[in-house]
Protein backbone atom coordinates (compact mmCIF):
# COMPACT_ATOMS: atom_id res chain seq x y z
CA UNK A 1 304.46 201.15 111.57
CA UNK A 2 301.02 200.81 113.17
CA UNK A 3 302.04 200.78 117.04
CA UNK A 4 298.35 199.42 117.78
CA UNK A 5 298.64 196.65 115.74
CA UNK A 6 302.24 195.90 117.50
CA UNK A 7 302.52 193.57 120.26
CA UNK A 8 305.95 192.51 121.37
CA UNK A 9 307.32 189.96 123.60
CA UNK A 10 310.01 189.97 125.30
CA UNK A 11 311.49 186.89 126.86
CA UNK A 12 313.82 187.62 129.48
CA UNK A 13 312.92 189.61 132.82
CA UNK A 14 316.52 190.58 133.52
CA UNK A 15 318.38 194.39 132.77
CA UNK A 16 318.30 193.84 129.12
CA UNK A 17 314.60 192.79 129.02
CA UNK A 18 313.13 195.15 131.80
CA UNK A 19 315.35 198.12 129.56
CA UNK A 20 313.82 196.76 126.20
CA UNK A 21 309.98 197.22 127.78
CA UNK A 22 310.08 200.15 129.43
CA UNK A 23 311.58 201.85 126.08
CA UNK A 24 308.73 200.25 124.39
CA UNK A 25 306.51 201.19 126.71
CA UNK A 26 307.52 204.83 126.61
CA UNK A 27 306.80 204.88 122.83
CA UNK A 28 303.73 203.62 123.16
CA UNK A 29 303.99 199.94 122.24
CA UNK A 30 302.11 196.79 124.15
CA UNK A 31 304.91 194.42 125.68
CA UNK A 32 304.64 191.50 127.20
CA UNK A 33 307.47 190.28 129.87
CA UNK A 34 308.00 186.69 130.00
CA UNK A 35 310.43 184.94 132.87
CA UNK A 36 311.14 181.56 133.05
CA UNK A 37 311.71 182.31 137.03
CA UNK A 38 309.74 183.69 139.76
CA UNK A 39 311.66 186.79 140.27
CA UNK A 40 312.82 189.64 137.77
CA UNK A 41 316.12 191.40 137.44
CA UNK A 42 318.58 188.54 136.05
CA UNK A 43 321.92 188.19 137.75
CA UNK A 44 321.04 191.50 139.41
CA UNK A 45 318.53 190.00 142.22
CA UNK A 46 317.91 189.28 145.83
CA UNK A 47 317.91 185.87 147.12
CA UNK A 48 316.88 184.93 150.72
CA UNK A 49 319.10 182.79 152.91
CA UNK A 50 317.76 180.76 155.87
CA UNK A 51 320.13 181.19 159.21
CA UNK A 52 319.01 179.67 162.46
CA UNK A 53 315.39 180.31 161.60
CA UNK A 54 316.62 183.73 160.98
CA UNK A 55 315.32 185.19 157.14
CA UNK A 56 318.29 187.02 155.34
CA UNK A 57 318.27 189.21 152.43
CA UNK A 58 321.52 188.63 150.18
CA UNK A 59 322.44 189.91 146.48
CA UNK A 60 322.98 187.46 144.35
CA UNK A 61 326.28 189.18 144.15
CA UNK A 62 327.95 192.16 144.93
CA UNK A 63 327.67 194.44 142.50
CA UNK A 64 329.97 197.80 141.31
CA UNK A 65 328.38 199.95 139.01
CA UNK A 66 330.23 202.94 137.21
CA UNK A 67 329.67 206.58 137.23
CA UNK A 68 330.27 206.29 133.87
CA UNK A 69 326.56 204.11 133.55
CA UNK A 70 324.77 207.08 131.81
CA UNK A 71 321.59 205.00 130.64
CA UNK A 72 321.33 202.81 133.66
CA UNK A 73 321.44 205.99 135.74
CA UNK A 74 318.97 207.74 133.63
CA UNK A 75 316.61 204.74 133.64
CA UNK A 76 316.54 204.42 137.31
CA UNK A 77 315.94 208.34 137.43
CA UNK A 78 312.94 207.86 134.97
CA UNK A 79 311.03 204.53 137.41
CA UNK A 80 311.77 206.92 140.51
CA UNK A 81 315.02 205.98 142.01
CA UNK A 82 317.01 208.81 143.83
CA UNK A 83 320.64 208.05 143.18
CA UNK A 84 321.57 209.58 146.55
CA UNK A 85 319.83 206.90 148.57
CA UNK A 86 320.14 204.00 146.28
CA UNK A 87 323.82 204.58 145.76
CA UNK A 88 327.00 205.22 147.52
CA UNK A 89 328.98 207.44 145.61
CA UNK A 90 333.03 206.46 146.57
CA UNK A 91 335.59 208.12 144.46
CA UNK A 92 337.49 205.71 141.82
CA UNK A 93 339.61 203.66 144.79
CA UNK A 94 342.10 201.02 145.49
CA UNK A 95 343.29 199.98 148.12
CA UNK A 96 344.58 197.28 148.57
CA UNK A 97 346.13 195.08 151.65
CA UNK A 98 347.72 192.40 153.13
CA UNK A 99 348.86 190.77 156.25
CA UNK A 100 348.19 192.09 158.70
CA UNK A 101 346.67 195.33 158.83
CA UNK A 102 349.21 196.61 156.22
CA UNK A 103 348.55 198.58 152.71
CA UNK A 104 350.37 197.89 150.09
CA UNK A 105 349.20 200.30 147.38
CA UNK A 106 346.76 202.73 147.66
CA UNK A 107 345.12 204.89 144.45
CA UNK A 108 342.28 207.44 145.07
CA UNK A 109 341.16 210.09 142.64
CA UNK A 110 340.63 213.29 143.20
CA UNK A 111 337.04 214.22 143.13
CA UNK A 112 337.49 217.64 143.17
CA UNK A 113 339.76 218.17 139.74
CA UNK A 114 337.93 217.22 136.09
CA UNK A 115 339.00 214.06 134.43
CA UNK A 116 341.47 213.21 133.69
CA UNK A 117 343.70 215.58 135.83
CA UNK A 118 341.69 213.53 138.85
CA UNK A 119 343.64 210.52 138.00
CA UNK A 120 346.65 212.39 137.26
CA UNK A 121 346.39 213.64 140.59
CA UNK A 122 345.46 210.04 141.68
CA UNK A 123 348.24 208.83 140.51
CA UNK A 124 350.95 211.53 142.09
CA UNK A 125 349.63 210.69 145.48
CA UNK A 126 349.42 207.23 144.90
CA UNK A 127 351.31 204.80 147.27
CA UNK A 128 353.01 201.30 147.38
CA UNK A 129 354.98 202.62 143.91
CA UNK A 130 358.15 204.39 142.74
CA UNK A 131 359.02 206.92 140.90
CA UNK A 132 359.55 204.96 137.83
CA UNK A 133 356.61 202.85 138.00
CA UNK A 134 355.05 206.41 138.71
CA UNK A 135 355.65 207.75 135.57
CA UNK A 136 355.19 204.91 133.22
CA UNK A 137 351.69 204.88 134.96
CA UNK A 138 351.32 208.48 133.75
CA UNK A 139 352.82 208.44 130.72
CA UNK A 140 350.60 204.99 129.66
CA UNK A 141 347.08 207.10 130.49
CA UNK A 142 348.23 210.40 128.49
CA UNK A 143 349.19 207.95 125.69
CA UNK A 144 345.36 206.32 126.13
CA UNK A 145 344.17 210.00 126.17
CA UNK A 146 346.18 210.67 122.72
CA UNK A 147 345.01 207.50 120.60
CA UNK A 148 341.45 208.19 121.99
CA UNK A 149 341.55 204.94 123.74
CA UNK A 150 341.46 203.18 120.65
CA UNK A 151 343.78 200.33 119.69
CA UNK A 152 344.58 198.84 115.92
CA UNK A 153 343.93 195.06 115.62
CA UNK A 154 342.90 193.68 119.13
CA UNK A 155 344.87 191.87 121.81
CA UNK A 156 345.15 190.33 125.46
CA UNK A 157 345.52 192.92 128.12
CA UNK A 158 348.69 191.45 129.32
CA UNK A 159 350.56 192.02 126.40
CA UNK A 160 349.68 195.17 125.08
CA UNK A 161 350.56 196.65 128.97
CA UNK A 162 354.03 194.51 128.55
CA UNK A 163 354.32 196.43 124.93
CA UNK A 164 353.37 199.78 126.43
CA UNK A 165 356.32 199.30 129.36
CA UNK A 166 354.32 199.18 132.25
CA UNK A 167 356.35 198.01 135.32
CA UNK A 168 354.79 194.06 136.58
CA UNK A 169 354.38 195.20 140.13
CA UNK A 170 351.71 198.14 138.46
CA UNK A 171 349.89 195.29 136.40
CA UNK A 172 349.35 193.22 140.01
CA UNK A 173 348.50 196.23 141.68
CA UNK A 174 346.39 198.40 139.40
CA UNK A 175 345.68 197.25 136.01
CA UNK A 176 344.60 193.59 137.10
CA UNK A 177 342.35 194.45 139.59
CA UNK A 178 340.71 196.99 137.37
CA UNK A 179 340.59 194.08 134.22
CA UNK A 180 338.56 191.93 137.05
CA UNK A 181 336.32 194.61 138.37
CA UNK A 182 335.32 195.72 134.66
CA UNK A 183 335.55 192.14 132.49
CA UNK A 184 335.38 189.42 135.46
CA UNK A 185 338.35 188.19 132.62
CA UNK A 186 342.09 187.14 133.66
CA UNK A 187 344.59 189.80 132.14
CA UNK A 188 346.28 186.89 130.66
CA UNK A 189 343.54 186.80 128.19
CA UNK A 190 341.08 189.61 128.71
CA UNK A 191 340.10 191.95 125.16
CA UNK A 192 342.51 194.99 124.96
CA UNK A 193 340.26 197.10 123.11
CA UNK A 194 337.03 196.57 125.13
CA UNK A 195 338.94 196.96 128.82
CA UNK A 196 340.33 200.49 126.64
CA UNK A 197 336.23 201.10 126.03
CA UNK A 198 335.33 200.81 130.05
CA UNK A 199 338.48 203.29 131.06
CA UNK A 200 337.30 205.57 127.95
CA UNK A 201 333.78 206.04 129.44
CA UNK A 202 335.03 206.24 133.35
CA UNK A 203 337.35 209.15 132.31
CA UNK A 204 335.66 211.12 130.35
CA UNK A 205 334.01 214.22 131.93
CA UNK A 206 331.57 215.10 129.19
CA UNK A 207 328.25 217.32 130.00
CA UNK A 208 325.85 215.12 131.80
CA UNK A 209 328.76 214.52 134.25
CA UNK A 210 330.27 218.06 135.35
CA UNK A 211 329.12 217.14 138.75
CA UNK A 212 329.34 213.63 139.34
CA UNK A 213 332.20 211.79 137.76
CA UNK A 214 332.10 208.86 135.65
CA UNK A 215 335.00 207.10 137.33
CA UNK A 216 332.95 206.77 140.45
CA UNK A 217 332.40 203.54 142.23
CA UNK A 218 328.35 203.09 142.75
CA UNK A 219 327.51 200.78 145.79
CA UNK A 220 324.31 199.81 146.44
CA UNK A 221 323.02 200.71 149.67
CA UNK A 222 319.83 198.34 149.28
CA UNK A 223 319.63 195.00 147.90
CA UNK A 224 319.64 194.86 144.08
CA UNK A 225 315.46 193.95 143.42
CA UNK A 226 314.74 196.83 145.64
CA UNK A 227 317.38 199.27 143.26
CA UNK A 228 316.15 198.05 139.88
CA UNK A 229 313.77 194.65 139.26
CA UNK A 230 311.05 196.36 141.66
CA UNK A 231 310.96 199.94 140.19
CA UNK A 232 311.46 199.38 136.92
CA UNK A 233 308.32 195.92 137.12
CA UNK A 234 306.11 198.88 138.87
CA UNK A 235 306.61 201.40 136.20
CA UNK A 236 305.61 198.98 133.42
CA UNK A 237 302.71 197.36 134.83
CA UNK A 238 301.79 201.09 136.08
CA UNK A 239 301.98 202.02 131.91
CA UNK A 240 300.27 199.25 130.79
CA UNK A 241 302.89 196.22 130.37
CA UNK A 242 301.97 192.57 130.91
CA UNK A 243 304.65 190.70 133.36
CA UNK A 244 304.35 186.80 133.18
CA UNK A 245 306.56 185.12 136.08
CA UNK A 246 307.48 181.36 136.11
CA UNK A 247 306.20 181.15 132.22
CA UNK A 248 309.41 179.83 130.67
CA UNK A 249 308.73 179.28 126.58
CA UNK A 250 308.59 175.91 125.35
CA UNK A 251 308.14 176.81 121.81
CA UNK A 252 308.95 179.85 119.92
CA UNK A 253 307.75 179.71 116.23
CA UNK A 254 307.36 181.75 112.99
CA UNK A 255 303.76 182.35 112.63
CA UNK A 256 302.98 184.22 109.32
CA UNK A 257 304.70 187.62 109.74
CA UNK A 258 305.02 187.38 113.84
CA UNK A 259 305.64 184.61 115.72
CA UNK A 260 303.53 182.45 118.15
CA UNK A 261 304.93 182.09 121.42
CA UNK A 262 303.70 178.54 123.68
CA UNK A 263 304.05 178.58 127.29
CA UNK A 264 302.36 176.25 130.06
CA UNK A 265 299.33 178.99 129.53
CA UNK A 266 299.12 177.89 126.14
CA UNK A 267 299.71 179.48 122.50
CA UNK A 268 300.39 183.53 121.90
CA UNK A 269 300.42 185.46 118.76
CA UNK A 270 302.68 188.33 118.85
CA UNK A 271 304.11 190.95 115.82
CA UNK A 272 307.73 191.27 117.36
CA UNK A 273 309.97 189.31 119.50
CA UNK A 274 313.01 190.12 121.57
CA UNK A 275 314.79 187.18 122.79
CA UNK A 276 316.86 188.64 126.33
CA UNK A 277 317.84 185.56 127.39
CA UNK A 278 321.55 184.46 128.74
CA UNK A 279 323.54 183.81 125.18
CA UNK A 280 323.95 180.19 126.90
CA UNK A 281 319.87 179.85 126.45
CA UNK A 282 319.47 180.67 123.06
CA UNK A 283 319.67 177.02 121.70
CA UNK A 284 316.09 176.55 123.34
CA UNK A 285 314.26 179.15 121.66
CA UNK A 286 316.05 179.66 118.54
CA UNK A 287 316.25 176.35 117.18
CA UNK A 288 312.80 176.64 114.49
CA UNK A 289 314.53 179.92 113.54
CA UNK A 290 316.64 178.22 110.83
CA UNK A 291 318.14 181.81 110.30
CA UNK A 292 319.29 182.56 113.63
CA UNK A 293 321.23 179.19 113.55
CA UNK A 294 324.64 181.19 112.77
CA UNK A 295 323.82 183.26 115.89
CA UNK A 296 322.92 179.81 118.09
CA UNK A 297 326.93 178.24 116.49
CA UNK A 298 328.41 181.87 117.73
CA UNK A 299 327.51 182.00 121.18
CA UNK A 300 328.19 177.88 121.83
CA UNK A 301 331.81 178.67 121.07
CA UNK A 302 332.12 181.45 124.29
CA UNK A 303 333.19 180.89 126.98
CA UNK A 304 332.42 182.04 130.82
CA UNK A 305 333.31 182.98 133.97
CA UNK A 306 332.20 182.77 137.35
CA UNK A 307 331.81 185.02 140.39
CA UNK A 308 331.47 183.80 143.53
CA UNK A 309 330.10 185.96 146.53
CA UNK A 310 330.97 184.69 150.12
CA UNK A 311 328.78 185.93 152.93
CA UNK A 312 330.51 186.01 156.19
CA UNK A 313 328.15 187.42 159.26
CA UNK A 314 329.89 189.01 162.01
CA UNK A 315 328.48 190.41 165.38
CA UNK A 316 326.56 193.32 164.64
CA UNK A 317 329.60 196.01 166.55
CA UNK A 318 332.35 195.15 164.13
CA UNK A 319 332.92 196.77 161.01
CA UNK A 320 335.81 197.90 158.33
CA UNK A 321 337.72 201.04 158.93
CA UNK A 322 336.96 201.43 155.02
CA UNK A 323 333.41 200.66 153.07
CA UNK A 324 335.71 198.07 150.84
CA UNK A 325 339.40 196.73 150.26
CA UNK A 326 340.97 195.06 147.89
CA UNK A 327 342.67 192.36 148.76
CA UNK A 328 346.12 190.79 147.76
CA UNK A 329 348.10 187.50 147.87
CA UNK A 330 344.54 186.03 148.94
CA UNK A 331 341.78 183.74 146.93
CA UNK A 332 339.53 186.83 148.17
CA UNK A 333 339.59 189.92 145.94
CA UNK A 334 337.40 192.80 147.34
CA UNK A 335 335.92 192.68 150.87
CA UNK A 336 333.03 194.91 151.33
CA UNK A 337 331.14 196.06 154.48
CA UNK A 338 327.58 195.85 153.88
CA UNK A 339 327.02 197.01 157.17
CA UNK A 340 328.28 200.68 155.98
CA UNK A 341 326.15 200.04 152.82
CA UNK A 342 322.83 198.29 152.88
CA UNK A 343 322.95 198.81 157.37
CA UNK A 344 323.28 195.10 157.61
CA UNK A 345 325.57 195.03 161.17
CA UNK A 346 328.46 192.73 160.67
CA UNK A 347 327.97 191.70 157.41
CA UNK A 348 331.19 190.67 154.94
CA UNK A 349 330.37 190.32 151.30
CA UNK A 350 333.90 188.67 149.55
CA UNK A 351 334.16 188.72 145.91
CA UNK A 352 336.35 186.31 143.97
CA UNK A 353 336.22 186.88 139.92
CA UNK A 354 336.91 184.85 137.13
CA UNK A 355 338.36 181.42 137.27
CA UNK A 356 340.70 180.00 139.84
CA UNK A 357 341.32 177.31 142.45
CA UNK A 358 338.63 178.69 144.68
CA UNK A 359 336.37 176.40 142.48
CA UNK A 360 337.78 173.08 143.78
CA UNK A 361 336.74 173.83 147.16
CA UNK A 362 333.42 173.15 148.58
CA UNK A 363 331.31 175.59 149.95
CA UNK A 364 332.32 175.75 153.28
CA UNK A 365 335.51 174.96 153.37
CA UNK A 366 336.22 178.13 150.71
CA UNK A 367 333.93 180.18 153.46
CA UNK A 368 336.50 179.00 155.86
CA UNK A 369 339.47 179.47 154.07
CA UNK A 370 338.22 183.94 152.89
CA UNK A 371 337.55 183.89 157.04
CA UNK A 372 341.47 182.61 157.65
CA UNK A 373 342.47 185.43 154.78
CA UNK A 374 340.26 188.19 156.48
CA UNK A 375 341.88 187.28 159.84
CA UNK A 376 345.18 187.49 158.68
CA UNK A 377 344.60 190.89 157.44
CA UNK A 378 342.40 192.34 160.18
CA UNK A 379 343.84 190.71 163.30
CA UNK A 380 341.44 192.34 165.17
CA UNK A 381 338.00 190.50 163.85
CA UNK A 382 336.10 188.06 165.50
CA UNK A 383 334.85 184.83 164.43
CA UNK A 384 332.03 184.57 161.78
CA UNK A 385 328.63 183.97 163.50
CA UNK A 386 327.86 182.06 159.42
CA UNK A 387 328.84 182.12 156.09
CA UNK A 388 326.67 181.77 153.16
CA UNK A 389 328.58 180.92 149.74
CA UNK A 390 327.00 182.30 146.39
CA UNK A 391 328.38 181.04 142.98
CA UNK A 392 327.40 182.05 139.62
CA UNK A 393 329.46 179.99 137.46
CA UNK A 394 328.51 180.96 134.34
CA UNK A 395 328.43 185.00 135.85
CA UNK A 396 329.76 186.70 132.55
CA UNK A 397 330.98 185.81 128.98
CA UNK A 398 334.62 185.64 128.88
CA UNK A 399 335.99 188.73 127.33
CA UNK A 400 338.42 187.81 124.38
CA UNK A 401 339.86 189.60 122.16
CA UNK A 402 338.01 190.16 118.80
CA UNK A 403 335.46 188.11 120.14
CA UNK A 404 332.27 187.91 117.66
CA UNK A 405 329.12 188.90 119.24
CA UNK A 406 325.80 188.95 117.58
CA UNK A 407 324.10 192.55 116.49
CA UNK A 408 320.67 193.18 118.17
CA UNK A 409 319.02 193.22 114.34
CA UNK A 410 318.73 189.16 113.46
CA UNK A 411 318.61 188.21 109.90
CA UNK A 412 314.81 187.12 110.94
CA UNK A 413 312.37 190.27 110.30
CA UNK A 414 310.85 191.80 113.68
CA UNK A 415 313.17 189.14 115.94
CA UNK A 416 315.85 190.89 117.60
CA UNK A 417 318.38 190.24 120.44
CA UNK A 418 318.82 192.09 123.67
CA UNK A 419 321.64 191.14 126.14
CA UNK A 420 324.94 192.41 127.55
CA UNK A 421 326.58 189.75 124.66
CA UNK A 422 325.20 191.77 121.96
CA UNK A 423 326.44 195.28 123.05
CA UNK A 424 329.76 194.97 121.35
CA UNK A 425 331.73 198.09 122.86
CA UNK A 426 331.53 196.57 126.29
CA UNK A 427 332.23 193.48 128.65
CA UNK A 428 329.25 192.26 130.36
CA UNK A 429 327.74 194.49 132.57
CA UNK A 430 324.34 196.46 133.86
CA UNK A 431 325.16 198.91 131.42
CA UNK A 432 326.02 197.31 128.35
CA UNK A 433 322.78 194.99 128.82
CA UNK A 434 320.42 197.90 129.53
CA UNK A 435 321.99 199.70 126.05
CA UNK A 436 321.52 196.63 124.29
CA UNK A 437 317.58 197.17 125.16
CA UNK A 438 317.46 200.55 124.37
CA UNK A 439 318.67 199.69 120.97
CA UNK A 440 316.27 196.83 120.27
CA UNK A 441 313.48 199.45 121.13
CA UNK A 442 314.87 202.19 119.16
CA UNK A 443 314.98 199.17 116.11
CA UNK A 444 311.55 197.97 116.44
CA UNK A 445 310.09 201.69 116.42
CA UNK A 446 311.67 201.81 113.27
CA UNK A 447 310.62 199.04 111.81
């Protein structure tokens, strides 16, 4: 291929785009970023909340990311990030609690043994469960460990734990919560085989992760544009890359052997495109492609799930004996305490994933109702000072078993597809939508 006769676009300004450009970038390609918004960095962003003529700085939600994230990790290495101050490292922990003030099972690995005799270890020390319940936990991750965390025909989550004897109260207390964190997708019908993928990567303990281990929680201790839109948009514009904000595409056509691209700016030529758009956007910008039309029917069958964040402000003194909790027999999940995080005093972040009842509730009154739960559980807090309610209702894909997902490669030459629904070994996540742009890249350069 001629590289100086290749322009790309790439529509999308989110993981999977900003990971597509910079690859390009770094083999010499001209890219072009286009955004339909005014900010980059997707569902990973910072929004800012009005409060008593008080500016706030919120995530869009709160985000967990994996020790097992190799490439996200070694892209935010290559734009500049130190993990050490971006990141709180927290060894792979549950605990969760109820009312009041009282914890019912508690799992933490140990950091200081290689995987996966740290979650053996984990395990032996873990409380809230028997003996019995114990060893089937045990026995279930040295049976993972001997199949190679690799199933035969796909299933829901539920079932295959039911088949593989594990005891209901270690479902509620481990499994479940760990299907939410990694697929934001009930157990009752969350994919088998990719949840299997997720506890693959997190405990394995291969070379680039001697030192740091890959079932690590990483919490950001800044707010999410600062971590990766902002580093990531300087290093491409630094290397030559063309970022268009607020230039959604209103036409994307074949145009000889590229495609012209038509914006409010007007009409584009360029050789290659990568679409890394939401899978629910497609319909807009595929539909002259008459052969990505199988793609556009495959994605309008998924389905999705929401996450919603609630912000509850405290005074500035209090905070959490712990970083974050889980929580149980409550609409709220995981409690965090940004305060020990990001050093905003007093500050809540509640996460509720997947669907529920939370979703009938308006705004404040679910804000209310996480306050009541928090209360209940921590006697000892104070009344919120204000709440601030986040929902992303179409967060994630819902992860079903044998779920079809598009391949990057389109049956269109040089138009490809970048997105977290088109890595097909994981649920939707940073990583698997910063892969899915490293392979689009790695594609075109091959072209």
């Amino acid at each position: 291929m001629n590289i100086s006769n290749t322009h790309v676009a790439v529509i999308g300004g989110g993981c999977a785009g900003l990971s597509t450009a910079m690859a390009l970038i770094e083999k010499g390609f001209q890219v072009t970023v286009f955004e339909s918004s005014s900010q980059l960095g997707g569902r990973a962003r910072t929004v800012l909340v009005e409060n008593n003529s008080l500016m706030h700085l919120l995530d869009n939600g709160q985000h967990i990311l994996l020790g097992a994230y190799r490439e996200t990790l070694k892209l935010l290495q290559k734009v500049g990030v130190e993990e050490d101050k971006a990141f709180m490292r927290v060894p792979l922990q549950i605990n969760l609690q109820t009312a009041p003030m009282k914890t019912i099972f508690s799992l933490k690995s140990a950091n200081y043994l290689p995987s996966p005799l740290n979650i053996l270890v984990g395990l032996i020390a873990c409380k809230g469960i028997s003996i019995s319940e114990l060893i089937s936990a045990i026995k279930f991750m040295l049976h993972l460990r001997r199949i190679r965390f690799q199933i035969t025909g796909d299933k829901v989550l539920e079932d295959y734990l039911l088949e593989q004897n594990q005891p209901i109260k270690l479902i509620e207390m481990l499994w479940e919560p760990l299907c939410l964190a990694a697929l934001n997708t009930p157990i009752a019908f969350a994919s088998t085989q990719i949840f299997l993928n997720v506890l693959k990567d997190s405990f394995s303990n291969d070379s680039l992760t001697t030192r740091k281990k890959n079932s690590d929680f990483l919490l950001p201790r800044s707010d999410l544009s600062k971590i990766i839109a902002n580093p990531i948009a300087h290093y491409l514009q630094v290397n030559g890359a063309d970022i268009k904000l607020n230039r959604r595409i209103r036409q994307l056509e074949i145009d000889g052997d590229g495609f012209s691209l038509t914006t409010r700016d007007g009409k584009a030529y360029f050789s290659h495109v990568v679409i890394a758009a939401p899978a629910a956007r497609l319909d807009t910008l595929i539909e002259s492609i008459p052969k990505l039309q199988n793609v556009y029917k495959q994605t309008q069958e998924y389905s999705y799930q929401p996450i919603y964040t609630i912000y509850l402000q405290y005074p500035p003194e209090f905070k959490l004996e712990k970083v974050m909790y889980g929580l149980s027999g409550t609409l709220g999940q995981w409690v965090f305490d940004r305060g020990q995080l990001c050093d905003q005093k007093g500050l809540l972040a509640v996460i509720i994933s997947a669907i529920g009842k939370h979703q009938k509730l308006s705004q404040d009154d679910l804000a209310l109702r996480i306050a009541k739960e928090l209360h209940h559980v921590f006697p000892d807090m104070p009344k919120p000072l204000w709440h601030k309610v986040i929902a992303e209702k179409r967060a994630t894909f819902s992860c079903l078993p044998n779920l079809a997902r598009p391949t990057n490669k389109t049956l269109q030459p040089r138009l490809y597809l970048a997105g977290d629904y088109t890595y097909a070994d994981y649920p939707a996540t940073i990583e698997g939508a910063v892969r899915s742009g490293l392979a689009c890249a790695n594609l075109i350069a091959n072209d």
